[in-house]
PDB file of N, CA and C in Angstrom:
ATOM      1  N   UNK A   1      -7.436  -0.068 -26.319  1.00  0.00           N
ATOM      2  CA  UNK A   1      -6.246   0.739 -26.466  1.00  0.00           C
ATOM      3  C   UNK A   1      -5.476   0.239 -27.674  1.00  0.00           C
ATOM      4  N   UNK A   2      -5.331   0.730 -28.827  1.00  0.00           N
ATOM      5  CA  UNK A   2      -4.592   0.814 -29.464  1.00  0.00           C
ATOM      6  C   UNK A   2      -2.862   0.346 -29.120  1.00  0.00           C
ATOM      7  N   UNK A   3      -2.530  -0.087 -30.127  1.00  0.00           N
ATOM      8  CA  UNK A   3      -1.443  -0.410 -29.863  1.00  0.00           C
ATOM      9  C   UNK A   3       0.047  -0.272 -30.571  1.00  0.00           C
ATOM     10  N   UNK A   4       1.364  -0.114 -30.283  1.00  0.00           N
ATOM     11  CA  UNK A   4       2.601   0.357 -31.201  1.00  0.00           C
ATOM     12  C   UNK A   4       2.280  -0.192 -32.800  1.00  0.00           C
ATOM     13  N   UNK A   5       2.978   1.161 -33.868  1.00  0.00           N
ATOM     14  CA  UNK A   5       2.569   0.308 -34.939  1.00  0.00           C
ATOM     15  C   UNK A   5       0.969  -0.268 -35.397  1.00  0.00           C
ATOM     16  N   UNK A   6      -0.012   0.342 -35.302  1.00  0.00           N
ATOM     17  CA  UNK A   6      -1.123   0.318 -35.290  1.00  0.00           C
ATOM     18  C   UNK A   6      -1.348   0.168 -36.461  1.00  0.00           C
ATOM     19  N   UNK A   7      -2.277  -0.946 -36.902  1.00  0.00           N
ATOM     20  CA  UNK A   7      -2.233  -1.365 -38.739  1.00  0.00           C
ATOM     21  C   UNK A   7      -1.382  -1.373 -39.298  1.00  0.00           C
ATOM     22  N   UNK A   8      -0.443  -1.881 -39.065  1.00  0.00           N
ATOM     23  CA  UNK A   8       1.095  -2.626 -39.428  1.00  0.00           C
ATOM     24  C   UNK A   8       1.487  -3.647 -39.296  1.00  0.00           C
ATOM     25  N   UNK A   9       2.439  -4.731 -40.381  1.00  0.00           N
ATOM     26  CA  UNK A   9       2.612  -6.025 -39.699  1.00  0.00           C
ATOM     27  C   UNK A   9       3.555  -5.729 -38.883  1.00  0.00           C
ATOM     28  N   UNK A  10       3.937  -4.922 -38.425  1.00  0.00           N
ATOM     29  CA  UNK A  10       4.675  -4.958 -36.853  1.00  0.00           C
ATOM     30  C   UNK A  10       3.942  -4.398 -35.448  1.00  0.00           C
ATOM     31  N   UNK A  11       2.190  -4.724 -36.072  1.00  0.00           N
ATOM     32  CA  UNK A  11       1.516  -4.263 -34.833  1.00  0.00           C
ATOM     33  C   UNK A  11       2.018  -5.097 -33.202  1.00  0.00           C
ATOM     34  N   UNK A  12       2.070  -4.242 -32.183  1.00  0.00           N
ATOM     35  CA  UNK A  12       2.505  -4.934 -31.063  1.00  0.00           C
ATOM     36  C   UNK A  12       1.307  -4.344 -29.989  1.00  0.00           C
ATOM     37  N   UNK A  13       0.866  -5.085 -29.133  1.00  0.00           N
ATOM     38  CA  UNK A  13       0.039  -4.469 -27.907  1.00  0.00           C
ATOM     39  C   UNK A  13       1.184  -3.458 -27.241  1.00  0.00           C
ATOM     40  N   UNK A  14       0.425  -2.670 -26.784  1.00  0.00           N
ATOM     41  CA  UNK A  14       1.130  -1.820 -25.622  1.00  0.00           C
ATOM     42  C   UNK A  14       1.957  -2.766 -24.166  1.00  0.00           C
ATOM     43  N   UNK A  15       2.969  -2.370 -23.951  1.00  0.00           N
ATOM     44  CA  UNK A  15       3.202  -3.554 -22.345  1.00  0.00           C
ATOM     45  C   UNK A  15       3.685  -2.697 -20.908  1.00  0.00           C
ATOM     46  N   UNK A  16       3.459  -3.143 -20.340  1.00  0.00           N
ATOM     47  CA  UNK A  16       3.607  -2.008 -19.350  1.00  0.00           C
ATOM     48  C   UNK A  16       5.252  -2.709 -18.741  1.00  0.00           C
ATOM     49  N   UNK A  17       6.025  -1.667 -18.198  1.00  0.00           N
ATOM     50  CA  UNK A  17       7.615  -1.214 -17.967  1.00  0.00           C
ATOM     51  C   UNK A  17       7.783  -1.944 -17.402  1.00  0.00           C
ATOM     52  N   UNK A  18       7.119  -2.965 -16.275  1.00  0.00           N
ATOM     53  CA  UNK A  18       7.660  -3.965 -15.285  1.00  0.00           C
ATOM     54  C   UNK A  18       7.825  -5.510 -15.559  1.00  0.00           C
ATOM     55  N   UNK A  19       6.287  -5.428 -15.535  1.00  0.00           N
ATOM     56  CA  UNK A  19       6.140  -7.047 -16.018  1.00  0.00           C
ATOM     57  C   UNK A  19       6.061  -7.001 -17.299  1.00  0.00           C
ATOM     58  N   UNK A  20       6.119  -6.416 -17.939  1.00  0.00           N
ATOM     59  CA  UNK A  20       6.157  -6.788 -19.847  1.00  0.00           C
ATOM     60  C   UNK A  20       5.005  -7.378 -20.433  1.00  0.00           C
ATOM     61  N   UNK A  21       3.946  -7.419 -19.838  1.00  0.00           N
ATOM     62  CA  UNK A  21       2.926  -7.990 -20.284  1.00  0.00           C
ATOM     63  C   UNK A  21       1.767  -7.041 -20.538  1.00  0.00           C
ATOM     64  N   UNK A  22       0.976  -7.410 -21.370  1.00  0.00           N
ATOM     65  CA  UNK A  22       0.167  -6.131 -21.763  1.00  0.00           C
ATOM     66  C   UNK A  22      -0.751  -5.990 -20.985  1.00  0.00           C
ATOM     67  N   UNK A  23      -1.103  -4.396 -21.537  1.00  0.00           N
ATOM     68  CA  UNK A  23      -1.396  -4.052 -20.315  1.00  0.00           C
ATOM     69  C   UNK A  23      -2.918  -3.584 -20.001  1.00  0.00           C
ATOM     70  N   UNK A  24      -4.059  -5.146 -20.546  1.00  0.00           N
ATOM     71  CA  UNK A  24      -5.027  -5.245 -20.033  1.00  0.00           C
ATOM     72  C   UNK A  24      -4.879  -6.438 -19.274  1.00  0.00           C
ATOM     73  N   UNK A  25      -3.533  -7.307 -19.159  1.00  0.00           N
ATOM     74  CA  UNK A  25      -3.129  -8.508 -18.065  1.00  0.00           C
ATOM     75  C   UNK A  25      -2.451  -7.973 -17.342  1.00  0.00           C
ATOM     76  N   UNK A  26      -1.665  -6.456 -17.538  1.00  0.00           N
ATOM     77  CA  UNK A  26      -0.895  -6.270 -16.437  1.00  0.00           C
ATOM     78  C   UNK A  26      -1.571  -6.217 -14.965  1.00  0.00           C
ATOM     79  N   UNK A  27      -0.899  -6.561 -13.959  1.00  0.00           N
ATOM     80  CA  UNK A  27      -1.383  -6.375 -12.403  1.00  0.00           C
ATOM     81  C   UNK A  27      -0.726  -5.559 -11.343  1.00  0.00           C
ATOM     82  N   UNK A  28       0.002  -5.162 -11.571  1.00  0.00           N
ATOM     83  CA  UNK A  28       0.986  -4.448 -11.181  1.00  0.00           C
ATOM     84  C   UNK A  28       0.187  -2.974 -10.834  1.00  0.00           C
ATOM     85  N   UNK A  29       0.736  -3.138  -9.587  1.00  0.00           N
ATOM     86  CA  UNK A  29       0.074  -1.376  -8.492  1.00  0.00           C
ATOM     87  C   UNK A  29       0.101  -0.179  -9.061  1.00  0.00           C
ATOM     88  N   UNK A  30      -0.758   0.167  -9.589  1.00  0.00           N
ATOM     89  CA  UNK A  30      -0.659   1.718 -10.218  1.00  0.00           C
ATOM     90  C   UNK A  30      -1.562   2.834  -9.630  1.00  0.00           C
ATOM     91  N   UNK A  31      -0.634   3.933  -9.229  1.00  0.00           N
ATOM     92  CA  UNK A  31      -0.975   5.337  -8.516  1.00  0.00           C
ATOM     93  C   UNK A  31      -2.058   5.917  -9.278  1.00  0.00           C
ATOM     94  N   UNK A  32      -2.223   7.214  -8.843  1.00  0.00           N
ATOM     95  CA  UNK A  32      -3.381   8.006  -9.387  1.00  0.00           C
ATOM     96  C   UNK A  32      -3.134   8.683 -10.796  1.00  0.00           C
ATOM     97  N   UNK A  33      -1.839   8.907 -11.563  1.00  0.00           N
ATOM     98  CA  UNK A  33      -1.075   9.310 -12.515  1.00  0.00           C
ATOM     99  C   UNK A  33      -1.253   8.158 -13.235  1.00  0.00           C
ATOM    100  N   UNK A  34      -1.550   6.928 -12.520  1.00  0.00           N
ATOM    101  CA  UNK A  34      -0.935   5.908 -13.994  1.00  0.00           C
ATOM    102  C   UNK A  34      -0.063   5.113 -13.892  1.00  0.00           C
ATOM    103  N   UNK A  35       1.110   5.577 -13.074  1.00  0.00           N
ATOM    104  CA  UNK A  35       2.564   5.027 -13.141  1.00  0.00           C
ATOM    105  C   UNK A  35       2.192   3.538 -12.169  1.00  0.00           C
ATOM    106  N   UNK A  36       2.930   2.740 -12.574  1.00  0.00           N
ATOM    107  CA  UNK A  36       3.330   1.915 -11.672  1.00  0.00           C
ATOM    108  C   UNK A  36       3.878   2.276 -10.172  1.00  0.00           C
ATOM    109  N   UNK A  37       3.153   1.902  -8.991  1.00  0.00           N
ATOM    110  CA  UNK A  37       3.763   2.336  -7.942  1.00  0.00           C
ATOM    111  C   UNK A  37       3.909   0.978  -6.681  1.00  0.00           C
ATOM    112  N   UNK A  38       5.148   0.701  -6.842  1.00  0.00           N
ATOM    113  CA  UNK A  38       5.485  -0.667  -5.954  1.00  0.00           C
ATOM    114  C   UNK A  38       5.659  -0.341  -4.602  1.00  0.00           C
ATOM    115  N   UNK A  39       5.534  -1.523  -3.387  1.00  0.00           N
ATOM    116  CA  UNK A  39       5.328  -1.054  -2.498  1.00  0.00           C
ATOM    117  C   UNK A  39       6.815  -0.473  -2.262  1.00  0.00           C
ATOM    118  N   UNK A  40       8.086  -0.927  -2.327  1.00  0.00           N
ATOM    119  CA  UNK A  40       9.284   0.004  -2.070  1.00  0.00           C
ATOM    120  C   UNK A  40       9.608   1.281  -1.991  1.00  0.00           C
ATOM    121  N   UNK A  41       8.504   1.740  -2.940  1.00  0.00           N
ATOM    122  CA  UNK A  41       8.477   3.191  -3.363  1.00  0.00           C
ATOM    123  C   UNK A  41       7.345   3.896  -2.239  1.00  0.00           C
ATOM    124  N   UNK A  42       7.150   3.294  -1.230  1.00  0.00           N
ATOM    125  CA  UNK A  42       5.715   3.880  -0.602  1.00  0.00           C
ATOM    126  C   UNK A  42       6.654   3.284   0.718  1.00  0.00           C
ATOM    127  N   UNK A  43       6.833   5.069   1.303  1.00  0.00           N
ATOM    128  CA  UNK A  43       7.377   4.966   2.709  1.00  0.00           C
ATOM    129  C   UNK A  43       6.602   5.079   3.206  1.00  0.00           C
ATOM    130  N   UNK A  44       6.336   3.450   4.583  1.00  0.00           N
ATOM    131  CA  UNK A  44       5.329   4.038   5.631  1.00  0.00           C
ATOM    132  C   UNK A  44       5.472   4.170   6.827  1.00  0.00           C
ATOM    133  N   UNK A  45       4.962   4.880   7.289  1.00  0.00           N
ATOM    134  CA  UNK A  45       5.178   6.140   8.895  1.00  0.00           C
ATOM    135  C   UNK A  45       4.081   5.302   9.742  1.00  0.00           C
ATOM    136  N   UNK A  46       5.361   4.437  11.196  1.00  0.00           N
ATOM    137  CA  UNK A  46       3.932   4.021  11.630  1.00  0.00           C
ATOM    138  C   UNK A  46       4.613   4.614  12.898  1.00  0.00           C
ATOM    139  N   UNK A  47       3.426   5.319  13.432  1.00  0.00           N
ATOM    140  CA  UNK A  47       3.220   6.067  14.542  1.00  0.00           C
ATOM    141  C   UNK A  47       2.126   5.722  15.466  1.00  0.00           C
ATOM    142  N   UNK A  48       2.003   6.247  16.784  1.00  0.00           N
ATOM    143  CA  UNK A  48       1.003   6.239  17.603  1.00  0.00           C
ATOM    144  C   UNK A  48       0.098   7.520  18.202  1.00  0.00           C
ATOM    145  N   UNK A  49      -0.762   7.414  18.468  1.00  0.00           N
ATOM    146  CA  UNK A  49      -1.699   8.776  18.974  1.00  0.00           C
ATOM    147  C   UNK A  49      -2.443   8.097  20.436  1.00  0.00           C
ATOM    148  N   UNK A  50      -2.937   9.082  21.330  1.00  0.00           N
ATOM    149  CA  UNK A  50      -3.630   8.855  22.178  1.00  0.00           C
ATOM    150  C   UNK A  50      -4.353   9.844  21.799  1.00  0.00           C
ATOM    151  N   UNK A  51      -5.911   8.894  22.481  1.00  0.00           N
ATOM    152  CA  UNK A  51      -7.340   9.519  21.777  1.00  0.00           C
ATOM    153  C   UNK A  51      -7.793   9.683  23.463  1.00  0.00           C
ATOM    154  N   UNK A  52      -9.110   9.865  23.562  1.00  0.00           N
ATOM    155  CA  UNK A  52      -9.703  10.666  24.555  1.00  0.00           C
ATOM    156  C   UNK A  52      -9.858   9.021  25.426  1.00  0.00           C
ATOM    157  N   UNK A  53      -9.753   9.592  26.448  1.00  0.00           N
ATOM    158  CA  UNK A  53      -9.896   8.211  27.921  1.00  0.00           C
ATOM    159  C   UNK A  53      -8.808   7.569  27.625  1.00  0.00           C
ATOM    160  N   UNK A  54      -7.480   7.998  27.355  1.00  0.00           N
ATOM    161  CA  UNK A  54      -5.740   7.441  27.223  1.00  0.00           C
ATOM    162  C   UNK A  54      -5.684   6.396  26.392  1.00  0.00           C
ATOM    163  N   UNK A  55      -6.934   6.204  25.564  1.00  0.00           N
ATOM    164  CA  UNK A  55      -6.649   5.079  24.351  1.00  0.00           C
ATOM    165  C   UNK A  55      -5.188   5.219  23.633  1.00  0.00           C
ATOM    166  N   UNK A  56      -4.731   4.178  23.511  1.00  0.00           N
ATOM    167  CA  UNK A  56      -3.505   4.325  22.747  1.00  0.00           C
ATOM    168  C   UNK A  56      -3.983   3.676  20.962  1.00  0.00           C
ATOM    169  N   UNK A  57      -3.730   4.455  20.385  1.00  0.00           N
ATOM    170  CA  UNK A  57      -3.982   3.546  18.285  1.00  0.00           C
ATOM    171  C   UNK A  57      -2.722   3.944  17.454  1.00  0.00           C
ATOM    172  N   UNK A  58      -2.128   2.916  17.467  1.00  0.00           N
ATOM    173  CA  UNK A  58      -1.176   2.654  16.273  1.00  0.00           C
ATOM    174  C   UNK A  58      -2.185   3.189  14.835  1.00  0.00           C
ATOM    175  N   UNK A  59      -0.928   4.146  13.888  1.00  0.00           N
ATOM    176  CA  UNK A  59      -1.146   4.787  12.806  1.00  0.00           C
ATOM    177  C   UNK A  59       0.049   4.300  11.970  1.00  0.00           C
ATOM    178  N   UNK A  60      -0.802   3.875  10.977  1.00  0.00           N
ATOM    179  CA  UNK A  60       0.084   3.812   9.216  1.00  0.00           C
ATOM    180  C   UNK A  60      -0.273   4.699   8.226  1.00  0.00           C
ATOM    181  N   UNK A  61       0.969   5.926   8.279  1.00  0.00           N
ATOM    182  CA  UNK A  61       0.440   6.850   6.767  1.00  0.00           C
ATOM    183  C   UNK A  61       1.593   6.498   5.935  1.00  0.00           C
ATOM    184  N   UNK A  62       1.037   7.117   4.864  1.00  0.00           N
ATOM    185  CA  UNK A  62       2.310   7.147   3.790  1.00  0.00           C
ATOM    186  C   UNK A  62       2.072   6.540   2.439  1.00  0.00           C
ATOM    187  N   UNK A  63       1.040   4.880   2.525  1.00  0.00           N
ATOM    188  CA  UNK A  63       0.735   4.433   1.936  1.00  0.00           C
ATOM    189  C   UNK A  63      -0.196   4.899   0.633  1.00  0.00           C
ATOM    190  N   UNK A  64       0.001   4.217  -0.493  1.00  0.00           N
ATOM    191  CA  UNK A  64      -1.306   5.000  -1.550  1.00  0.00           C
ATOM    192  C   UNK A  64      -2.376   4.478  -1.557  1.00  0.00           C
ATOM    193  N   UNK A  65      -3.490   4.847  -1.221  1.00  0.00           N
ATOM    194  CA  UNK A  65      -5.094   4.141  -1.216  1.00  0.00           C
ATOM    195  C   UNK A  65      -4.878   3.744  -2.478  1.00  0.00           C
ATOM    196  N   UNK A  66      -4.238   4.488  -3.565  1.00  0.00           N
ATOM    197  CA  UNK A  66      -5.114   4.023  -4.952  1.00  0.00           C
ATOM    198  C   UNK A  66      -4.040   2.583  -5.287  1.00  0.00           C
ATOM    199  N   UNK A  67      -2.770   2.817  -4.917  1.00  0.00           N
ATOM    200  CA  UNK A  67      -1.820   1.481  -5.780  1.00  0.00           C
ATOM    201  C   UNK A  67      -1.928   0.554  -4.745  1.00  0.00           C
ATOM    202  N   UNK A  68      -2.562   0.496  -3.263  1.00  0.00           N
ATOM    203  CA  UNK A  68      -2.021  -0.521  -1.872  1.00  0.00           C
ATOM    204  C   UNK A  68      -3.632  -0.503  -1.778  1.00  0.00           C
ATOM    205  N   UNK A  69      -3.633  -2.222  -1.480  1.00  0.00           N
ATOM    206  CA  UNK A  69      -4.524  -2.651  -1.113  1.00  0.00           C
ATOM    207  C   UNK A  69      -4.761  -2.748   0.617  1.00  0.00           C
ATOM    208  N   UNK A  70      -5.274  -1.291   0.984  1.00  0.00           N
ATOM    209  CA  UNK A  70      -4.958  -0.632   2.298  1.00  0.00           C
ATOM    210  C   UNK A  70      -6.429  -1.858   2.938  1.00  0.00           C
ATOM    211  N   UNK A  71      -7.272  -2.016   2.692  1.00  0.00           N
ATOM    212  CA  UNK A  71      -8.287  -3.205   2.745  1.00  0.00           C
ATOM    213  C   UNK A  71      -7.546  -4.328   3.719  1.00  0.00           C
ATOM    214  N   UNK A  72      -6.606  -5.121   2.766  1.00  0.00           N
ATOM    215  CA  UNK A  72      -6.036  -6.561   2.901  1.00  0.00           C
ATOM    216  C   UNK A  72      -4.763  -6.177   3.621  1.00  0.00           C
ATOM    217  N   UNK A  73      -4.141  -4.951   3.719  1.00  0.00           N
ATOM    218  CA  UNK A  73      -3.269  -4.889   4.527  1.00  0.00           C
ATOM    219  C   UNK A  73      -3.673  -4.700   6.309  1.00  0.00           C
ATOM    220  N   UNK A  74      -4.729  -3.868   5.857  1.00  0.00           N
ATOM    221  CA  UNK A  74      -5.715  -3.886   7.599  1.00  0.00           C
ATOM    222  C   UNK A  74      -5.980  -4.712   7.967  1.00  0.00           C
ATOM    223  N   UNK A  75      -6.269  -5.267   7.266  1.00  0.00           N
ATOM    224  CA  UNK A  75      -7.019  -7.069   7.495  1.00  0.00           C
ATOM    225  C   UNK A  75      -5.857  -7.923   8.528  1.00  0.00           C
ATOM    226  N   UNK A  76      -4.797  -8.066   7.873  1.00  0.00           N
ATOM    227  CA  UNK A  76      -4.069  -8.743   8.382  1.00  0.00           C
ATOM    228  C   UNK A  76      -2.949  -7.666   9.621  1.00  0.00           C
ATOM    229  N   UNK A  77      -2.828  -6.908   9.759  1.00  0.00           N
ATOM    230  CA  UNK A  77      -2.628  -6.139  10.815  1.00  0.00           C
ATOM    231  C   UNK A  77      -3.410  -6.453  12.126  1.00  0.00           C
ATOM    232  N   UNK A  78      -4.955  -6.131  11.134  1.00  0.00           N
ATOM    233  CA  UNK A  78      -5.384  -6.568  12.480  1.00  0.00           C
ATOM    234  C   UNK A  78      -5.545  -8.461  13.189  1.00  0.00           C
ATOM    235  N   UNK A  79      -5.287  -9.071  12.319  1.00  0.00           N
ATOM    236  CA  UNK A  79      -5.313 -10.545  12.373  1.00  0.00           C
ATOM    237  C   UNK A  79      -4.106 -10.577  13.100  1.00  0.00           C
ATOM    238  N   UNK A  80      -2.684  -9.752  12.858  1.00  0.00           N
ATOM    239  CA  UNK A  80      -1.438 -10.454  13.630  1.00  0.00           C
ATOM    240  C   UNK A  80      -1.573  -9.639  15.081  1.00  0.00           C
ATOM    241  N   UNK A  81      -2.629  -8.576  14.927  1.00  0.00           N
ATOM    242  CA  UNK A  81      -2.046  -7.769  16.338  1.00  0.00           C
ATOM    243  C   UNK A  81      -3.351  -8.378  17.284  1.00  0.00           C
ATOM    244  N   UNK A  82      -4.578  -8.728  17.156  1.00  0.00           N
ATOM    245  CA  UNK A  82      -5.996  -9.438  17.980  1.00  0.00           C
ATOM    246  C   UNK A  82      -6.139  -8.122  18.274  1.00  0.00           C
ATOM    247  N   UNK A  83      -6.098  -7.133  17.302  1.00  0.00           N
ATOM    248  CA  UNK A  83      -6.891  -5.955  17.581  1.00  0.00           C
ATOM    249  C   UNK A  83      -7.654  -5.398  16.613  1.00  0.00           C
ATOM    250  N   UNK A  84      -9.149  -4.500  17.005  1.00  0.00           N
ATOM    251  CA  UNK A  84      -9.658  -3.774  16.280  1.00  0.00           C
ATOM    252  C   UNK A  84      -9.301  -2.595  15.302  1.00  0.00           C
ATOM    253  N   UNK A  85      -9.482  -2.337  13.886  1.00  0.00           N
ATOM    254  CA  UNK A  85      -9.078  -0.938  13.431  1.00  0.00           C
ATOM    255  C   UNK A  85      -9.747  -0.945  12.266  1.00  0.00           C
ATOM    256  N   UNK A  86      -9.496   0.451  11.791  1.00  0.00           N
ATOM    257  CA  UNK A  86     -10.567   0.944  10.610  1.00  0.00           C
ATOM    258  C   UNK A  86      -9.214   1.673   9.753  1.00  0.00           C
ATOM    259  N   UNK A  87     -10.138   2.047   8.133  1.00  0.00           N
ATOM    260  CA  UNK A  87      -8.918   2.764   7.449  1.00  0.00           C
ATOM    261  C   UNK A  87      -9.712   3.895   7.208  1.00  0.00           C
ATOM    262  N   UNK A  88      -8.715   5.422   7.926  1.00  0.00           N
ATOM    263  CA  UNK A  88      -9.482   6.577   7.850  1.00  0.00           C
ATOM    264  C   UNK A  88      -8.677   7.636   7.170  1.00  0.00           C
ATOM    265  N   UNK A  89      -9.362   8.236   6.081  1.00  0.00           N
ATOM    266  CA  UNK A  89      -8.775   9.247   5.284  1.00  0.00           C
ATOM    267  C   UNK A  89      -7.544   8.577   4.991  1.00  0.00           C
ATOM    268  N   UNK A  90      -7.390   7.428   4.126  1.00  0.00           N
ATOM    269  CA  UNK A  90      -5.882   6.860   3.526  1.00  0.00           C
ATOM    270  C   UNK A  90      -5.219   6.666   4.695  1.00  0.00           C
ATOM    271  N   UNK A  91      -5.234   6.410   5.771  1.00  0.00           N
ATOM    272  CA  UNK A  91      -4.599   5.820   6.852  1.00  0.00           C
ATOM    273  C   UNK A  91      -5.303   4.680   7.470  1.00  0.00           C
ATOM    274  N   UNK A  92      -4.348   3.713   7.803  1.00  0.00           N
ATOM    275  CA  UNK A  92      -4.789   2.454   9.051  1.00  0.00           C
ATOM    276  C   UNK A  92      -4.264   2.953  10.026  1.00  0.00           C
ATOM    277  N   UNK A  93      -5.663   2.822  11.071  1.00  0.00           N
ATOM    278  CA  UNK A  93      -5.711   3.087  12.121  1.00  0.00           C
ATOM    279  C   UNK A  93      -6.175   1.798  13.090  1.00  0.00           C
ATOM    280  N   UNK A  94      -4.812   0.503  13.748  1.00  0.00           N
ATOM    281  CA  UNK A  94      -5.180   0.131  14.668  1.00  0.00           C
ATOM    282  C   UNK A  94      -4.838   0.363  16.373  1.00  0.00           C
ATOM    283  N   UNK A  95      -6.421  -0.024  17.130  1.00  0.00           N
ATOM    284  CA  UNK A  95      -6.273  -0.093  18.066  1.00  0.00           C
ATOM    285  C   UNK A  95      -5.235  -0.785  19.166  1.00  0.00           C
ATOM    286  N   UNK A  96      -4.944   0.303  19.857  1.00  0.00           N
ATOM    287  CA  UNK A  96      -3.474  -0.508  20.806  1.00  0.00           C
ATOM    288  C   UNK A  96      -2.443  -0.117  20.360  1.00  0.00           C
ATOM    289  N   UNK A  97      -1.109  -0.340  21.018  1.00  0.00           N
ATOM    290  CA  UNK A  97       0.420   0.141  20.628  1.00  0.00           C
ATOM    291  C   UNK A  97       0.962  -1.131  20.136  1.00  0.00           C
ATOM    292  N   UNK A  98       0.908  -1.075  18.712  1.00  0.00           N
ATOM    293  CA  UNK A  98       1.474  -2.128  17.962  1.00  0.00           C
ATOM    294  C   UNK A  98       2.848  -1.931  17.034  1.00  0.00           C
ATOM    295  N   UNK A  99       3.246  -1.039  17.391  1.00  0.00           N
ATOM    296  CA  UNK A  99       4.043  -0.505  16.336  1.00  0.00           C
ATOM    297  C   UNK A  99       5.420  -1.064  15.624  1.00  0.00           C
ATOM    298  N   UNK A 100       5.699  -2.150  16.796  1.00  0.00           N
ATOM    299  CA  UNK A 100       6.770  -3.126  15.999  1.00  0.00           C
ATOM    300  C   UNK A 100       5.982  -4.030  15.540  1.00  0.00           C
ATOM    301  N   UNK A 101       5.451  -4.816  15.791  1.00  0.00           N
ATOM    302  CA  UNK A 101       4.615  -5.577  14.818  1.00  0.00           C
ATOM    303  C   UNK A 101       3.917  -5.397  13.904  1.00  0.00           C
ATOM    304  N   UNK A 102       3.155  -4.124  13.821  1.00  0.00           N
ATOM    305  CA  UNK A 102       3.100  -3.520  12.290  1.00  0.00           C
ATOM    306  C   UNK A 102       3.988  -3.117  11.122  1.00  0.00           C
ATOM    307  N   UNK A 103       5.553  -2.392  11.721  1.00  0.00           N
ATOM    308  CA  UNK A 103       6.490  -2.484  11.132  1.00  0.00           C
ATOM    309  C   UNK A 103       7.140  -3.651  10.545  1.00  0.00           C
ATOM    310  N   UNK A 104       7.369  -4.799  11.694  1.00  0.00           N
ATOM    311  CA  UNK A 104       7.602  -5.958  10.749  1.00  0.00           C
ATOM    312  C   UNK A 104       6.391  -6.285   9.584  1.00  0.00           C
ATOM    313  N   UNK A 105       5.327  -6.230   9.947  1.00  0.00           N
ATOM    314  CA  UNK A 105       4.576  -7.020   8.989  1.00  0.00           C
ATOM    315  C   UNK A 105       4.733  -6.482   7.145  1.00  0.00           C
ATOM    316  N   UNK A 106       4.675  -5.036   7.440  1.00  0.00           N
ATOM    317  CA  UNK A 106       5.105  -3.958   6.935  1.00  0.00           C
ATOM    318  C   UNK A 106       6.635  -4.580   5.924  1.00  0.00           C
ATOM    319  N   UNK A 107       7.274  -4.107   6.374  1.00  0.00           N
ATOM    320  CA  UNK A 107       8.554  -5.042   5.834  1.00  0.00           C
ATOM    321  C   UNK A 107       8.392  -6.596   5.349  1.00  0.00           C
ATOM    322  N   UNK A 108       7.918  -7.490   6.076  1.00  0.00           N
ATOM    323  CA  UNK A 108       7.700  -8.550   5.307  1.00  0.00           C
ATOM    324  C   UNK A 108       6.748  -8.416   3.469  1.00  0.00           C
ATOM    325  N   UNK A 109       5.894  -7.327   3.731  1.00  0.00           N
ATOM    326  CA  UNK A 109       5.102  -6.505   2.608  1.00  0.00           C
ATOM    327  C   UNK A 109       5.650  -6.355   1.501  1.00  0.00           C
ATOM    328  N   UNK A 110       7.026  -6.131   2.247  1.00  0.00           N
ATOM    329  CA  UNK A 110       8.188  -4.486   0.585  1.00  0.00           C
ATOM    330  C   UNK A 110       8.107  -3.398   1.053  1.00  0.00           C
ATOM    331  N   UNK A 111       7.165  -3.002   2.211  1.00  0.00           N
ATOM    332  CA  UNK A 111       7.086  -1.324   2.488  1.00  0.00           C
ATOM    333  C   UNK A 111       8.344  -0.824   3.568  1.00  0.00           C
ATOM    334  N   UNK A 112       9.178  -0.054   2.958  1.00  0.00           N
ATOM    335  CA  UNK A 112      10.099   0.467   4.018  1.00  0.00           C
ATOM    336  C   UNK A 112       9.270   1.247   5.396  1.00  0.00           C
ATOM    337  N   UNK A 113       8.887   0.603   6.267  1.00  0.00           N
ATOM    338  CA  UNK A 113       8.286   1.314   7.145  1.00  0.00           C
ATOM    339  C   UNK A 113       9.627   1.999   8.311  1.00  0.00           C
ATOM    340  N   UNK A 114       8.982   2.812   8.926  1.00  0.00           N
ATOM    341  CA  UNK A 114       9.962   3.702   9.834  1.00  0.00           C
ATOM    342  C   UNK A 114       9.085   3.770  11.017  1.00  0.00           C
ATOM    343  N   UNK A 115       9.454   4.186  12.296  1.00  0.00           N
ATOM    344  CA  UNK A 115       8.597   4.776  13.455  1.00  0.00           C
ATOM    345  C   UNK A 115       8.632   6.365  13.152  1.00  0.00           C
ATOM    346  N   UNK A 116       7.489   6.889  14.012  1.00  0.00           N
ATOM    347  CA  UNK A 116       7.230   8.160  13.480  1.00  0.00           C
ATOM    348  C   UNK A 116       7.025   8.674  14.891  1.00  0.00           C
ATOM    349  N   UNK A 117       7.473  10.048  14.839  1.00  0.00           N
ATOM    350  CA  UNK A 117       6.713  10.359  16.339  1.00  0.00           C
ATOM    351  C   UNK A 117       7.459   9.694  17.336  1.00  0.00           C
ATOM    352  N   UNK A 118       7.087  10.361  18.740  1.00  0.00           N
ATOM    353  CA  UNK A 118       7.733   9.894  19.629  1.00  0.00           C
ATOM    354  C   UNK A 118       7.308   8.622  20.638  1.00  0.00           C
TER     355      UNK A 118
END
């Protein structure tokens, strides 16, 4: 990528808006557009469903597959709750009614989480 001032002695790398650092070191969460997308900016909806034989599974939407490392956030969801879950169609889906303890964990994150549903 080219950069400001291109063959100029005032050539500068490009830097990206947050961390100021350029931006093949930048690390910083970026959406499907490009933009930087922090977790503050990503409201998540954690709700519950009952599935067939009165299973109860805590649900997290809201989140962006592409800027949230929905992976390492399952991971440890399921590490604080000693329950099973999978991530389906951009949602975590764990097993059991966890829903304050996903919310805190959630918040400890940066993600403004909310309850959803009744």
């Amino acid at each position: 990528m080219s950069g400001l001032f291109d063959g100029t002695s005032l050539e500068r790398p490009v830097t990206c808006e947050v961390c100021e650092k350029p931006m093949n070191q930048c690390t910083c969460p970026r959406g499907e557009s490009g933009g930087v997308v922090q977790p503050k900016d990503q409201p998540a909806r954690v709700g519950r469903e009952k599935r067939r034989k009165g299973k109860t599974v805590t649900v997290i939407t809201g989140l962006s597959p592409v800027a949230s490392n929905l992976d390492a956030i399952c991971a440890r969801l399921k590490t604080a709750c000693a329950a099973g879950g999978t991530i389906t169609d951009g949602r975590i889906e764990i097993q059991g009614d966890h829903r304050e303890r996903a919310m805190a964990i959630l918040r400890d994150l940066g993600y403004p989480a909310k309850l959803s549903g009744g």
